[in-house]
N, C-alpha and C. Protein backbone atom coordinates (compact mmCIF):
# COMPACT_ATOMS: atom_id res chain seq x y z
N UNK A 1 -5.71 8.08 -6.03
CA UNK A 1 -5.52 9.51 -6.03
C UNK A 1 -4.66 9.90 -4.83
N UNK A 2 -4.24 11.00 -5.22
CA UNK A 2 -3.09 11.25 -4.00
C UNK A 2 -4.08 13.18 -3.76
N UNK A 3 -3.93 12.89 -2.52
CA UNK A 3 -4.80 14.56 -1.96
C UNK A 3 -3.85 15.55 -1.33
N UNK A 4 -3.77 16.42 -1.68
CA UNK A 4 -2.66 17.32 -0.60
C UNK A 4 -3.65 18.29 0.04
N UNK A 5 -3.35 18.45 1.48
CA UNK A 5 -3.94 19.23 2.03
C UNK A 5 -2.72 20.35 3.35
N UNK A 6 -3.34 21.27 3.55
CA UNK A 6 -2.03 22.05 4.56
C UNK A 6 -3.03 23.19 5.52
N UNK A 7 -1.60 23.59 6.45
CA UNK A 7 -2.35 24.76 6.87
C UNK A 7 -3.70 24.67 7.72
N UNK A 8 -4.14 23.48 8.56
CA UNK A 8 -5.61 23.53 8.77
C UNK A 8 -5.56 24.32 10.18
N UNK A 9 -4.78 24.64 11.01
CA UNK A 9 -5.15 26.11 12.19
C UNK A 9 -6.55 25.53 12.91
N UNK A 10 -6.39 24.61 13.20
CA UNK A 10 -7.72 24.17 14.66
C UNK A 10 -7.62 24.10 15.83
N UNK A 11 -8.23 23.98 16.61
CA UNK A 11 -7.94 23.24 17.55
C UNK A 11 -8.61 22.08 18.14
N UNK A 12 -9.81 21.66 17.32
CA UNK A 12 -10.86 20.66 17.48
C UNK A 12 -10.85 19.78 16.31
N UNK A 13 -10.39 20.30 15.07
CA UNK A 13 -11.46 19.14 14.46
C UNK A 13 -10.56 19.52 12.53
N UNK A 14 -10.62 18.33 12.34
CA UNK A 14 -10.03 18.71 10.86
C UNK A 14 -10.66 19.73 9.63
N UNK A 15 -11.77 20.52 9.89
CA UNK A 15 -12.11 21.72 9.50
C UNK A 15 -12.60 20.98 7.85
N UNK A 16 -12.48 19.94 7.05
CA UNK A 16 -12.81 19.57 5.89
C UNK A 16 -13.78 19.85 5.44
N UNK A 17 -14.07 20.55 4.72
CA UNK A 17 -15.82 20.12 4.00
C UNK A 17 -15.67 19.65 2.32
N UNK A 18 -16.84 19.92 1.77
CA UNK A 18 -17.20 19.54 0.23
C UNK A 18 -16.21 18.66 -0.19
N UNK A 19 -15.73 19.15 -1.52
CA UNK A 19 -14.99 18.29 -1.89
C UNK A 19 -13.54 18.07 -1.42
N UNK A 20 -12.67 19.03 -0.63
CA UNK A 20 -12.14 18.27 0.03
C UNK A 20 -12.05 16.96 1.20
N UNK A 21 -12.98 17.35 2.10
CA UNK A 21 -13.67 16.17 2.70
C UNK A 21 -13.54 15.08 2.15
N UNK A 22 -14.11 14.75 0.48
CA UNK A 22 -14.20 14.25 -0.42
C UNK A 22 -12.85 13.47 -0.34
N UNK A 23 -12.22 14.03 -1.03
CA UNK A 23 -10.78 13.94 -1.55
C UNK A 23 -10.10 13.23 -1.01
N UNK A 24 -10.11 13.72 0.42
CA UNK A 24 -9.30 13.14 1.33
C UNK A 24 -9.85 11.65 2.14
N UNK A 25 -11.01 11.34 2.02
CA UNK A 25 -11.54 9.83 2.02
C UNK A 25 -11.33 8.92 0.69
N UNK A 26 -11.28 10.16 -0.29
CA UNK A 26 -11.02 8.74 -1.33
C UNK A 26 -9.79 8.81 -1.81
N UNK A 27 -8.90 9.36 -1.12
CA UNK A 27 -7.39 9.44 -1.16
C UNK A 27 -6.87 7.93 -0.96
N UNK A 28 -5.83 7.47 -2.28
CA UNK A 28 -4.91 6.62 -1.53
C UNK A 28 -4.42 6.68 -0.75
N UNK A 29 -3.38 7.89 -0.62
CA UNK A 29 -2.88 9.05 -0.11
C UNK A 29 -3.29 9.56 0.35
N UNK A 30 -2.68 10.78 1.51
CA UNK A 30 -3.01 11.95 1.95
C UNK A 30 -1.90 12.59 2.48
N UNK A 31 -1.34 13.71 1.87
CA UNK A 31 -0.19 14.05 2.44
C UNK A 31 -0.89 15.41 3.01
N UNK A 32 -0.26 15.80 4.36
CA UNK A 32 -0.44 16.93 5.30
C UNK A 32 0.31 17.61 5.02
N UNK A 33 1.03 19.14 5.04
CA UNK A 33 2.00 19.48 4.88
C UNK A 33 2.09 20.35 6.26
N UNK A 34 1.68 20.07 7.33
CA UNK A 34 1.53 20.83 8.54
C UNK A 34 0.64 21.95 8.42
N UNK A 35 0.95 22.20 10.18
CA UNK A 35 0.25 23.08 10.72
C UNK A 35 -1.49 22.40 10.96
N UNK A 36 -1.24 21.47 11.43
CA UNK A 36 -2.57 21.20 12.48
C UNK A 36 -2.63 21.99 13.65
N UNK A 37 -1.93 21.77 14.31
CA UNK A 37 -1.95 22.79 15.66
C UNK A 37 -1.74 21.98 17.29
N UNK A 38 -2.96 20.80 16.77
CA UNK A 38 -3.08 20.50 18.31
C UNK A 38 -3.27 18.59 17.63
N UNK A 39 -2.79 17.61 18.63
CA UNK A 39 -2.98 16.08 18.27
C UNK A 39 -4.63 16.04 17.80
N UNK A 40 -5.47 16.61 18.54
CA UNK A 40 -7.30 16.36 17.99
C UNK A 40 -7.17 16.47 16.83
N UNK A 41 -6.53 17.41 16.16
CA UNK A 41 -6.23 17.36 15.09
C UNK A 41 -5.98 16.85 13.80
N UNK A 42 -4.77 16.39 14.39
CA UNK A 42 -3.99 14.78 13.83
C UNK A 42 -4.76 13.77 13.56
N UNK A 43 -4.97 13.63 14.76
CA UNK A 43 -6.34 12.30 15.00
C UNK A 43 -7.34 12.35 14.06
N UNK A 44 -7.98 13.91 14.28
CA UNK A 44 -9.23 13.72 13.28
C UNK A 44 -8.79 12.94 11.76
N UNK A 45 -7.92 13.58 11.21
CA UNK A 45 -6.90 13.70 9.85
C UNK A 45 -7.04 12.03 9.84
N UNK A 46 -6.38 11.78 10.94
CA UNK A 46 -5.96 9.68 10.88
C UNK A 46 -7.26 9.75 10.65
N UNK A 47 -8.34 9.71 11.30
CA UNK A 47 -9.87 9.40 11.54
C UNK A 47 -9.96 9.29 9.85
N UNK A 48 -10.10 10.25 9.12
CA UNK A 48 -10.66 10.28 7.61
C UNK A 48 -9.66 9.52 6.66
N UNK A 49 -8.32 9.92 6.86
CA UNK A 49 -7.41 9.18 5.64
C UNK A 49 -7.17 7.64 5.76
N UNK A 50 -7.03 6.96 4.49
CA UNK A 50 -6.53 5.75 4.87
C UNK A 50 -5.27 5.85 4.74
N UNK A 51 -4.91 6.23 4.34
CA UNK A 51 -2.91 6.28 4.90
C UNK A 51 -2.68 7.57 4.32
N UNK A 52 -2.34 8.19 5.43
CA UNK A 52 -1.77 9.85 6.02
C UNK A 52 -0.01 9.59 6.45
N UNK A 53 0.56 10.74 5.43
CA UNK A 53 1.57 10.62 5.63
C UNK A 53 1.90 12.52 5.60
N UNK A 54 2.28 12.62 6.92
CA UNK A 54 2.56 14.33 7.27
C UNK A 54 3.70 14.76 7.89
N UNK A 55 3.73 16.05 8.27
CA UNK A 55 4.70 16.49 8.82
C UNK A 55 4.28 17.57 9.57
N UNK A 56 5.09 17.96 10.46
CA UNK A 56 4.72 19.24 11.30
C UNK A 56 5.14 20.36 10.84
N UNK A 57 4.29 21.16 11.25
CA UNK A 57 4.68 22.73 10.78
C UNK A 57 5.05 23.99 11.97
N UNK A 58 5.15 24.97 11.65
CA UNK A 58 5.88 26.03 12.57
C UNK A 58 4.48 26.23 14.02
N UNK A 59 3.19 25.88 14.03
CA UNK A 59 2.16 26.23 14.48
C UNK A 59 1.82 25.39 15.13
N UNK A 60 2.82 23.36 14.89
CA UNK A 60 2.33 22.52 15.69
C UNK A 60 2.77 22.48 16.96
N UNK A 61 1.63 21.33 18.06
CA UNK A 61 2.42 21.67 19.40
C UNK A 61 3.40 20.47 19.54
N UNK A 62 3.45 20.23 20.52
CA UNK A 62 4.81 19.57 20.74
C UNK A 62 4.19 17.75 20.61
N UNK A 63 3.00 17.74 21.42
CA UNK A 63 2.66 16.22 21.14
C UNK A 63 2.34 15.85 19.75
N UNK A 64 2.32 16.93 18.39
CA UNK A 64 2.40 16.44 16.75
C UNK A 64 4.20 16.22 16.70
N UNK A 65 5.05 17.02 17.10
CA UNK A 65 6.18 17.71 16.97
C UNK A 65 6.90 15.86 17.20
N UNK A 66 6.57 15.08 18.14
CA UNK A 66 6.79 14.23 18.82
C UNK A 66 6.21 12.41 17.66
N UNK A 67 4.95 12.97 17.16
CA UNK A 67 4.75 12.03 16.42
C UNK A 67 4.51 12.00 14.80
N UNK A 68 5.63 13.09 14.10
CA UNK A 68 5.82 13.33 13.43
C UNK A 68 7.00 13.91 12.44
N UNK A 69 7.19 13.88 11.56
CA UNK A 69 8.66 13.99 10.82
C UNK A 69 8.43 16.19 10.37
N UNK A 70 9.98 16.36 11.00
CA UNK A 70 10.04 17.55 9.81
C UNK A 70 9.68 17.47 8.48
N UNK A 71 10.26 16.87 8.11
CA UNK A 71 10.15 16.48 6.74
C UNK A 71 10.15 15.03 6.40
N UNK A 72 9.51 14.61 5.24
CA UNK A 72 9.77 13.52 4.54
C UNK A 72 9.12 13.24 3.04
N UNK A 73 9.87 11.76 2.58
CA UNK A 73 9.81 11.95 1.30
C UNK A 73 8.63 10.38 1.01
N UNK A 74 7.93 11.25 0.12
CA UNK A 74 6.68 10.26 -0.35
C UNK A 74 6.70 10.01 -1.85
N UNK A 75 6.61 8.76 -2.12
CA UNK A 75 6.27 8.08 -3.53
C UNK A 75 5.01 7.62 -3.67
N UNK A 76 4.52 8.82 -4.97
CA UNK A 76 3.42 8.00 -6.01
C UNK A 76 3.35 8.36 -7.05
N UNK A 77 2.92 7.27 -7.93
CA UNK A 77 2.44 7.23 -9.21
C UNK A 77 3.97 7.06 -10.02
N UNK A 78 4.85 7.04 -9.51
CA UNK A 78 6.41 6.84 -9.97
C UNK A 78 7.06 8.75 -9.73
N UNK A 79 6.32 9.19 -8.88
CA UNK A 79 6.82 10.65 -8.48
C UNK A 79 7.46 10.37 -7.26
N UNK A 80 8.40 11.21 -6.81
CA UNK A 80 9.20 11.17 -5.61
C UNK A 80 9.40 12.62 -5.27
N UNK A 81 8.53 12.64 -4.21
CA UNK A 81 8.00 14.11 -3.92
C UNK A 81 8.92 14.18 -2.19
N UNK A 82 9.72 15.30 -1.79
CA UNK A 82 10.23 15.65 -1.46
C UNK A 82 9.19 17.07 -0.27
N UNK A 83 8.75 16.23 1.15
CA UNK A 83 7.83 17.08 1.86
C UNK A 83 8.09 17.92 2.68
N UNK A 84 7.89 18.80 3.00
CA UNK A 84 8.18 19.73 3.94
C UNK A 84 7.74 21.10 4.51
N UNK A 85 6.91 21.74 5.43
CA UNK A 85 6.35 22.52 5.88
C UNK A 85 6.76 23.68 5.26
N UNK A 86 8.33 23.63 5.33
CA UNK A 86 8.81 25.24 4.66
C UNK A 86 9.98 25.29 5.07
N UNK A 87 10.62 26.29 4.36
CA UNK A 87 12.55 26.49 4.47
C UNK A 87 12.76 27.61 4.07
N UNK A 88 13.34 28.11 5.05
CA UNK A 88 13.77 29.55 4.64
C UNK A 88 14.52 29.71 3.79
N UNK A 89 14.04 30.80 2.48
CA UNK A 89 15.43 31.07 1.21
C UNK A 89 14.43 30.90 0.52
N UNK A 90 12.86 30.73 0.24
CA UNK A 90 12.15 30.59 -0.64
C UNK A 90 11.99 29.31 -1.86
N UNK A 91 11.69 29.40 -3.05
CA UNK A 91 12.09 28.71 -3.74
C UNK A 91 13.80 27.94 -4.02
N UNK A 92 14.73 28.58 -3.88
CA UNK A 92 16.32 27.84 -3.84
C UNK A 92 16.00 27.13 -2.60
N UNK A 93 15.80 27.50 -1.74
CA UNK A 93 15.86 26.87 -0.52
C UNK A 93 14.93 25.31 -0.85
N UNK A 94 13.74 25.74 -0.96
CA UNK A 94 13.17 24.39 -1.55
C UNK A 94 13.22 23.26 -2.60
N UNK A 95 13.85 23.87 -3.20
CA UNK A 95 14.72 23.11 -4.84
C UNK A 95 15.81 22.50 -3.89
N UNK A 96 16.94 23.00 -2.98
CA UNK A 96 17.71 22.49 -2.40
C UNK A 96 17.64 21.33 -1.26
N UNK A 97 16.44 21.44 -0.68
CA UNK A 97 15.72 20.34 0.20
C UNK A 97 15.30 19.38 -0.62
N UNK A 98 14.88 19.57 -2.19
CA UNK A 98 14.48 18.87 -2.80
C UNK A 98 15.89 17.74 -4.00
N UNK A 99 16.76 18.61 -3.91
CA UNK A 99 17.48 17.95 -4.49
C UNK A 99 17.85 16.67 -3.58
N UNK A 100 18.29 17.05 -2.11
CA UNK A 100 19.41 16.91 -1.37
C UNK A 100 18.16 14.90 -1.23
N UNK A 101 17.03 14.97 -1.68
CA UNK A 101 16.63 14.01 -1.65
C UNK A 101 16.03 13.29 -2.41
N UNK A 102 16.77 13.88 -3.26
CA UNK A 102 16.59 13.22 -5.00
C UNK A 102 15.36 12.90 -5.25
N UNK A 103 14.50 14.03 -5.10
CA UNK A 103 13.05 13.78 -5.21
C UNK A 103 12.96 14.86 -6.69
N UNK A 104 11.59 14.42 -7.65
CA UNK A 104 11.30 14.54 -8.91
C UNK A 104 10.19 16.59 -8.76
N UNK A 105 9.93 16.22 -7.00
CA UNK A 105 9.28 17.81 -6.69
C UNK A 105 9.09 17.69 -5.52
N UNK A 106 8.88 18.88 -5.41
CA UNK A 106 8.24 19.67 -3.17
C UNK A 106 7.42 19.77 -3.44
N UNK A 107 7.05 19.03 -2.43
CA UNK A 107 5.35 19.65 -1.60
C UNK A 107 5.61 20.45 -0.26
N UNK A 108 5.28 21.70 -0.55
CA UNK A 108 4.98 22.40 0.74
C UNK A 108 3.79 22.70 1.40
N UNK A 109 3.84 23.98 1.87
CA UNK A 109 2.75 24.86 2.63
C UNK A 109 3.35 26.23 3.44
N UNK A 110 2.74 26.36 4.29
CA UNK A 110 2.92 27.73 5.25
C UNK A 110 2.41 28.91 4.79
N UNK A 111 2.28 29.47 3.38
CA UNK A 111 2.02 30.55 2.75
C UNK A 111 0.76 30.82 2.66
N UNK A 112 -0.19 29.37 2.47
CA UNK A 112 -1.47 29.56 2.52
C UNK A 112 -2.06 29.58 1.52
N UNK A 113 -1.23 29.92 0.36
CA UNK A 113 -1.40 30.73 -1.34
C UNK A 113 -0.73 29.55 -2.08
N UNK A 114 -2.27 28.74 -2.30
CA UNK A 114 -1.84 27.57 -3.48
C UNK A 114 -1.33 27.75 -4.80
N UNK A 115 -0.21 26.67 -5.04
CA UNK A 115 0.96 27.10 -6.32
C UNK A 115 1.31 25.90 -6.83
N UNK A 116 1.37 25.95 -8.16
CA UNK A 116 2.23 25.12 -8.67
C UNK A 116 3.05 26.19 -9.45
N UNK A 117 4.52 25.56 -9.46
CA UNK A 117 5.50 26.23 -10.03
C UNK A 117 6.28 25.21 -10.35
N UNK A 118 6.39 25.04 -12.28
CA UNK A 118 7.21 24.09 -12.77
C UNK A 118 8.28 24.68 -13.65
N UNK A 119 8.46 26.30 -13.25
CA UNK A 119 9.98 26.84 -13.95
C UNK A 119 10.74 26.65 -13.39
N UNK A 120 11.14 26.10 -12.22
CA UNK A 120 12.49 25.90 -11.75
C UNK A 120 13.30 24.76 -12.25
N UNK A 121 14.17 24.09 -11.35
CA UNK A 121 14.87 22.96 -11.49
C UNK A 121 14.36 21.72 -11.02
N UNK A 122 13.26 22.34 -10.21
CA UNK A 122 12.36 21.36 -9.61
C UNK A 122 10.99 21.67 -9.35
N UNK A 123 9.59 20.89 -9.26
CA UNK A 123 8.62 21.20 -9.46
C UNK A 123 7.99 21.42 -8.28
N UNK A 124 7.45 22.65 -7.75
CA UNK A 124 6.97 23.56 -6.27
C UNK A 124 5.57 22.92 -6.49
N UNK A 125 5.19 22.34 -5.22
CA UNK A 125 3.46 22.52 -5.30
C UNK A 125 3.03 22.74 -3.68
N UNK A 126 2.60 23.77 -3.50
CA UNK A 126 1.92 23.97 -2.35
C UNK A 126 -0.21 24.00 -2.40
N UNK A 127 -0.34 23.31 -1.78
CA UNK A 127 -2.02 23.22 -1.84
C UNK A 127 -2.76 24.19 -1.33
N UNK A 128 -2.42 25.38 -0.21
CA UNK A 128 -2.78 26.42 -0.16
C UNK A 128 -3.46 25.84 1.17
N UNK A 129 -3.95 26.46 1.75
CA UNK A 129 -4.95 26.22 3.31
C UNK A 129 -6.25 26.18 2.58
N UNK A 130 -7.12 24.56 2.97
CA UNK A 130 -8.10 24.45 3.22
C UNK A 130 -9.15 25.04 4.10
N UNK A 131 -8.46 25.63 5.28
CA UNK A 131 -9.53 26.13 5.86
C UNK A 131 -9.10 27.58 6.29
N UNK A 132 -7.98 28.12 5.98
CA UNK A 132 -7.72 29.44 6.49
C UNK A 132 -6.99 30.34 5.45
N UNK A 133 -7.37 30.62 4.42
CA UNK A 133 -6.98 30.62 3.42
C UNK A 133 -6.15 32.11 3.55
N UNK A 134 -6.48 33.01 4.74
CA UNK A 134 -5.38 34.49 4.38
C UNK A 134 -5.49 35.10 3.60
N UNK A 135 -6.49 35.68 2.70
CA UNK A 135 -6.40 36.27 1.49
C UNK A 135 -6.13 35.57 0.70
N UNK A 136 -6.31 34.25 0.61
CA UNK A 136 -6.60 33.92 -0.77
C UNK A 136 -7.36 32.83 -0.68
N UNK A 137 -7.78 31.88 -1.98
CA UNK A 137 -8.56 31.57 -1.99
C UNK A 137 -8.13 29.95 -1.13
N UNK A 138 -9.71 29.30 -0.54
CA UNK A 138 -9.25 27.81 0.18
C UNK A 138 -9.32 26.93 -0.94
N UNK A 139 -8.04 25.93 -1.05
CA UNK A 139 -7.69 25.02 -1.31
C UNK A 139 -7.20 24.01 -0.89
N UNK A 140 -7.17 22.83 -1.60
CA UNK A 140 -6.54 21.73 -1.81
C UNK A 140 -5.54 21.03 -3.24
N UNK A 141 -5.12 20.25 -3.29
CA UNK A 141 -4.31 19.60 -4.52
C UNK A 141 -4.68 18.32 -4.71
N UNK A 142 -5.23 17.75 -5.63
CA UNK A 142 -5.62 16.40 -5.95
C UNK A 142 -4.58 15.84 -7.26
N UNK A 143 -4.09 14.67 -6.97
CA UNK A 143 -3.26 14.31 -8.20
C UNK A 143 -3.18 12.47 -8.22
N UNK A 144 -3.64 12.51 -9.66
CA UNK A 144 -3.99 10.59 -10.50
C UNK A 144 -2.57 10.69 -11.65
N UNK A 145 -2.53 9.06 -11.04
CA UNK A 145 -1.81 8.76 -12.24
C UNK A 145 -2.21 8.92 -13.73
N UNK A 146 -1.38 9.23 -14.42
CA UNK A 146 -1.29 9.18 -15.80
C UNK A 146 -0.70 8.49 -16.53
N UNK A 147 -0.13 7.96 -18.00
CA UNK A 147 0.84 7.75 -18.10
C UNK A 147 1.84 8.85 -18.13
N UNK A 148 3.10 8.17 -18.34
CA UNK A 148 3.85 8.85 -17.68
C UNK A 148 4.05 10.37 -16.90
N UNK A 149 3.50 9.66 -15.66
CA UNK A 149 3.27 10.86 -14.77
C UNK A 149 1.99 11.12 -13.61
N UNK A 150 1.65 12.54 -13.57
CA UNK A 150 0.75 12.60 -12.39
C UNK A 150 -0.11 13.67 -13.01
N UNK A 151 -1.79 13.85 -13.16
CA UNK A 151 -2.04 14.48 -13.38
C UNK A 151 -2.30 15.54 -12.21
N UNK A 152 -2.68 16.56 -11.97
CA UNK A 152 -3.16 17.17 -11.42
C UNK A 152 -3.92 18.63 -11.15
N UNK A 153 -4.52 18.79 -10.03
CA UNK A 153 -5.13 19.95 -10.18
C UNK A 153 -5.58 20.86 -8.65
N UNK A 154 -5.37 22.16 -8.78
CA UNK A 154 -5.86 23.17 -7.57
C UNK A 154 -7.20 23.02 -7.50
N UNK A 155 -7.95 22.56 -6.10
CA UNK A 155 -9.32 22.70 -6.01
C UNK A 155 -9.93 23.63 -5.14
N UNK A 156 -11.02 24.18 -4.84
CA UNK A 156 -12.08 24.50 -3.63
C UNK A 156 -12.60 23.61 -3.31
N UNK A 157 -12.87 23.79 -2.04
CA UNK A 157 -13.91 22.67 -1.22
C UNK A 157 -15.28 23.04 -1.68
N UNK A 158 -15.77 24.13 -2.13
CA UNK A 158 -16.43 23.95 -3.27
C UNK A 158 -16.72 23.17 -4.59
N UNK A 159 -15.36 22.47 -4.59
CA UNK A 159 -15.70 21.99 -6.33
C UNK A 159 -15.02 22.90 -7.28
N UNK A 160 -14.81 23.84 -7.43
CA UNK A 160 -14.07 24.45 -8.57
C UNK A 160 -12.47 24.04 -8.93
N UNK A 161 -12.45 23.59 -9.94
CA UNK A 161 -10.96 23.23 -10.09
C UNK A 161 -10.49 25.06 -10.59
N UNK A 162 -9.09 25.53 -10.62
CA UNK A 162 -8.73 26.55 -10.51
C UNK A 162 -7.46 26.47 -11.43
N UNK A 163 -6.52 25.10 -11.35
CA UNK A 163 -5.39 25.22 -11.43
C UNK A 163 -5.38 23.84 -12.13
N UNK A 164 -4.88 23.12 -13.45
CA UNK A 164 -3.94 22.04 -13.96
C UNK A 164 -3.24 21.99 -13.89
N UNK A 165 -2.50 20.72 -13.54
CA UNK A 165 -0.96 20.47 -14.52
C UNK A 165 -0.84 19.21 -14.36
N UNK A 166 0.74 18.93 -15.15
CA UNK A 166 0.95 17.72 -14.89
C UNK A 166 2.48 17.92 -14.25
N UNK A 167 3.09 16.56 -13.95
CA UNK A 167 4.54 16.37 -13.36
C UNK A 167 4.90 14.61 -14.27
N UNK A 168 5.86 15.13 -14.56
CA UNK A 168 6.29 13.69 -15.79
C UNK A 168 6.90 13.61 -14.93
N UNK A 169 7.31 12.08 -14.84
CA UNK A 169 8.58 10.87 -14.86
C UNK A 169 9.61 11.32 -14.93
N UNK A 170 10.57 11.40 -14.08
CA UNK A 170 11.81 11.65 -14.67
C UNK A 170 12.80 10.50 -15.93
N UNK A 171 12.97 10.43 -16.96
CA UNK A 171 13.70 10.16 -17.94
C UNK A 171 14.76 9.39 -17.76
């Protein structure tokens, strides 16, 4: 399983509970999409995932800033997901980060407000903040292979799934 998580705003401690907690231990994966804040942070994150692959966001400090990528691009399940905290210009802007690395979709964050969006030219998924959700609700993104493809779904650390979909193979 591949877990997306974003947005966690701490300064102690990776803020996880229920089933994200979950998720993110039995993650193959674990992609961050920023905004930890502080390395305790980070650390905690390393502490739970077995392989964490993140990036920094507008909120991190300089010792994440230092051991971590703006952006980068992660493969699973035969998806080539295209990562990144956020880009100004909205959706074009992110289709364009996403092309420029011939990835199949973006994974973001910053907004807080978990999304999948598969009308564009390319497929948007932001997991929403697990722990600071801003008016809306806390989430995460969990996604298994399928055939051809990835299934997936919007969760609460509650347990409520909220959101399906899938992302095919590119052809």
């Amino acid at each position: 399983m591949l877990t997306v998580v974003s947005d966690t705003h701490s300064t102690e401690g990776h803020r996880l509970t229920g089933r994200t907690l979950d998720a993110v231990r039995d993650a193959d994966v674990v992609v961050h999409v920023g905004d930890f804040m502080t390395e305790a942070v980070l650390d905690a994150f390393v502490d739970e995932a077995d392989t964490l692959r993140a990036v920094y966001g507008n909120n991190d400090d300089a010792g994440i800033r230092s051991r971590l990528p703006e952006s980068r691009t992660v493969e699973y399940g035969g998806i080539r997901f295209a990562v990144t905290h956020t880009r100004r210009g909205g959706s074009t802007a992110l289709t364009l980060f996403g092309r420029e690395r011939d990835a199949d979709a973006v994974i973001f964050g910053h907004s807080h407000r978990p999304t999948f969006d598969a009308t564009g030219p390319l497929t948007l998924l932001n997991p929403g903040s697990h722990a600071q959700p801003r008016g809306n609700r806390m989430a995460h993104a969990e996604l298994e292979e399928i055939e051809g493809g990835l299934r997936g779904r919007l969760c609460t650390p509650d347990g409520e799934v909220f959101e399906t979909f899938t992302i095919e193979k590119r052809k």
